[in-house]
C-alpha atoms as a PDB file:
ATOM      1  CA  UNK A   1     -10.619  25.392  10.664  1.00  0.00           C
ATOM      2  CA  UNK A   2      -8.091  28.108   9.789  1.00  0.00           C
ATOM      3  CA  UNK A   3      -7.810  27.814   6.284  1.00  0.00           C
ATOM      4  CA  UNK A   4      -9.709  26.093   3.277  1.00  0.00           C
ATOM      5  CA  UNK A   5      -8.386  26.828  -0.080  1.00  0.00           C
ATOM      6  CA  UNK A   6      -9.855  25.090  -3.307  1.00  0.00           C
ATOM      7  CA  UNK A   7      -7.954  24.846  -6.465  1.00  0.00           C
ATOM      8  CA  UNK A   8      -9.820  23.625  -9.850  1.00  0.00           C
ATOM      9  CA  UNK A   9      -7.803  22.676 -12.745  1.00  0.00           C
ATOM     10  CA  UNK A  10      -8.762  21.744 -16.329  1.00  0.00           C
ATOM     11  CA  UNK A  11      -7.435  18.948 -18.442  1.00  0.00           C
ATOM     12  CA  UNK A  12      -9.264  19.737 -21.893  1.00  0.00           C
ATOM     13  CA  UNK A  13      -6.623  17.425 -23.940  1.00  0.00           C
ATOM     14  CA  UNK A  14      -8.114  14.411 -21.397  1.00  0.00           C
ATOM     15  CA  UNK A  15     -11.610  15.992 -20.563  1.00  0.00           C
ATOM     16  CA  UNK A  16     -10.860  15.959 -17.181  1.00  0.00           C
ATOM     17  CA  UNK A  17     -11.508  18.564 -14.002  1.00  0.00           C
ATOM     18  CA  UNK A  18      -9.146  17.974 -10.762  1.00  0.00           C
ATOM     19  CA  UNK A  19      -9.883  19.665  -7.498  1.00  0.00           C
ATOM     20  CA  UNK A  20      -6.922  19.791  -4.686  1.00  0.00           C
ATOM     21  CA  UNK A  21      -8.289  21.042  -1.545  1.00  0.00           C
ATOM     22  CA  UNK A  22      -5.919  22.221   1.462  1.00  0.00           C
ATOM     23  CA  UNK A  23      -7.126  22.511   4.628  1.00  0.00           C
ATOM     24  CA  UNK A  24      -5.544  24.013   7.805  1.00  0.00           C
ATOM     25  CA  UNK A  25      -5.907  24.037  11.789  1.00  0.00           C
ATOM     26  CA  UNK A  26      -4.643  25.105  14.447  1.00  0.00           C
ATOM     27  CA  UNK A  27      -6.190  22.826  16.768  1.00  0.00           C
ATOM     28  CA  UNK A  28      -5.370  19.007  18.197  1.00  0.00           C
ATOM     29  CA  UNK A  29      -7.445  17.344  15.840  1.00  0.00           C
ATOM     30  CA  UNK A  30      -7.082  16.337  12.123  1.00  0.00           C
ATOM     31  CA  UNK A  31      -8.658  18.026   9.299  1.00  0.00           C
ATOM     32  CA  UNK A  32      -8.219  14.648   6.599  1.00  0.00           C
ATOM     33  CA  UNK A  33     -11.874  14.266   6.703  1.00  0.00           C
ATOM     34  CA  UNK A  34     -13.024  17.688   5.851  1.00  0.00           C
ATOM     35  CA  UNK A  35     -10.542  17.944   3.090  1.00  0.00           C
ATOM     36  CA  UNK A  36     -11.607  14.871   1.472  1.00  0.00           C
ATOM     37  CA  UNK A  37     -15.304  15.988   2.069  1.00  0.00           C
ATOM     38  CA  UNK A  38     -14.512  18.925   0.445  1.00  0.00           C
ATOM     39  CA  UNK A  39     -13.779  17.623  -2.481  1.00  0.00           C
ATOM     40  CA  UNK A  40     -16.490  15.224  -2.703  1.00  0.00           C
ATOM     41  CA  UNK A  41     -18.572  18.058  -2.337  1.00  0.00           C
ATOM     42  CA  UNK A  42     -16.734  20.361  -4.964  1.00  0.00           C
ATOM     43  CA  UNK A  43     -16.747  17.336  -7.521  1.00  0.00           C
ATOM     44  CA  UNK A  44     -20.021  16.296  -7.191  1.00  0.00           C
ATOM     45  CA  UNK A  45     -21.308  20.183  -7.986  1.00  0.00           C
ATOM     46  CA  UNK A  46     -19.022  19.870 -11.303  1.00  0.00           C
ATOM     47  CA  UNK A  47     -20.824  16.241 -11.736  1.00  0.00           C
ATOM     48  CA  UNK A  48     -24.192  17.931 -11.373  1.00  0.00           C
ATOM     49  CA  UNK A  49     -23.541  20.979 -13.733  1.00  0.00           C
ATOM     50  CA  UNK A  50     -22.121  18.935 -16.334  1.00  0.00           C
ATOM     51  CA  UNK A  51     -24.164  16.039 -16.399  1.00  0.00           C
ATOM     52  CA  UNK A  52     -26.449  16.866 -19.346  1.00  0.00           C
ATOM     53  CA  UNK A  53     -23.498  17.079 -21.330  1.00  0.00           C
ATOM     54  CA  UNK A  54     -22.340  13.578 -20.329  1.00  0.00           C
ATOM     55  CA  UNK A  55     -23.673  11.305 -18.305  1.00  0.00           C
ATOM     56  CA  UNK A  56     -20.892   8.493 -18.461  1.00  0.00           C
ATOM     57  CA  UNK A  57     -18.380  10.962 -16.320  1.00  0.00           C
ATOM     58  CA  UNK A  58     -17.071   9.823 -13.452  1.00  0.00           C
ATOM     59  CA  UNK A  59     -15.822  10.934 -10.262  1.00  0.00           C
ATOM     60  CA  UNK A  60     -12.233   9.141  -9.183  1.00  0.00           C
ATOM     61  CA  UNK A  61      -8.589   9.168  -7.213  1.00  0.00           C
ATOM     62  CA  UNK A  62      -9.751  11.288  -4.318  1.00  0.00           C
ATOM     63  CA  UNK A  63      -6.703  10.554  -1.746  1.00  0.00           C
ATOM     64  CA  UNK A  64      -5.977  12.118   1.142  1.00  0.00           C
ATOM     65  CA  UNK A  65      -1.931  13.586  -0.541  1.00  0.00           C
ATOM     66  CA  UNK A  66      -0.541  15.108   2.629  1.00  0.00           C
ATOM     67  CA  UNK A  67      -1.038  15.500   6.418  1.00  0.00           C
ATOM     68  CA  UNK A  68       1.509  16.945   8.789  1.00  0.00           C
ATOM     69  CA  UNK A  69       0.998  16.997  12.774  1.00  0.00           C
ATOM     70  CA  UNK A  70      -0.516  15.067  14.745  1.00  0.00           C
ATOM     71  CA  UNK A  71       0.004  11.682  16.367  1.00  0.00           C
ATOM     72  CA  UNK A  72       0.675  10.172  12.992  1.00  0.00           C
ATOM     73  CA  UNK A  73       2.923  12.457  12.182  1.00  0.00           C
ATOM     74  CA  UNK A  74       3.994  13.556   8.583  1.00  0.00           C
ATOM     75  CA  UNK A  75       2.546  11.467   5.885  1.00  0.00           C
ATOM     76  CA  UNK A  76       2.924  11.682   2.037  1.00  0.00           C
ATOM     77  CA  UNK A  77       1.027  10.052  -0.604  1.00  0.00           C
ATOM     78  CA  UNK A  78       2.976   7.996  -3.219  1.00  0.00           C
ATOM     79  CA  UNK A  79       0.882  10.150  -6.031  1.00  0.00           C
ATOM     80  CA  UNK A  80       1.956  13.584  -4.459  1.00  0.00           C
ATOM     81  CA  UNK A  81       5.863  12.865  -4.750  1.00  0.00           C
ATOM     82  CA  UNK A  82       5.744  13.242  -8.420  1.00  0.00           C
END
């Protein structure tokens, strides 16, 4: 991996925490999976430190938004055009 970068961002008028991750690489194969693990990861920590303050949260929309290279070539989500 070349780069990881996580960015948190709070929705207090919806009670709400979103995590984009971007990961980068130099190398033939595709990073998708450890982007989307990474914010698994990164949610579930939020999940855990919040949970005696609610219980009922829940974790949801994790999408892979962008990949470029590869054999698939350049793909973007639906969700990430607007």
């Amino acid at each position: 991996l070349t780069k990881v970068a996580a960015e948190f961002a709070l929705d207090e008028r919806a009670h709400a925490v979103s995590l984009t991750v971007t990961v980068e690489t130099y190398g033939r194969t595709g990073v998708e999976m450890e982007a989307l693990t990474a914010v698994s990861v990164g949610l579930l920590t939020v999940y855990d430190m919040c949970k005696a303050v609610d219980r009922e949260m829940r974790i949801e929309g994790i999408m892979l938004l962008e990949k470029q290279g590869g054999k698939s070539g350049h793909f973007v989500h639906p969700a990430a055009r607007t």
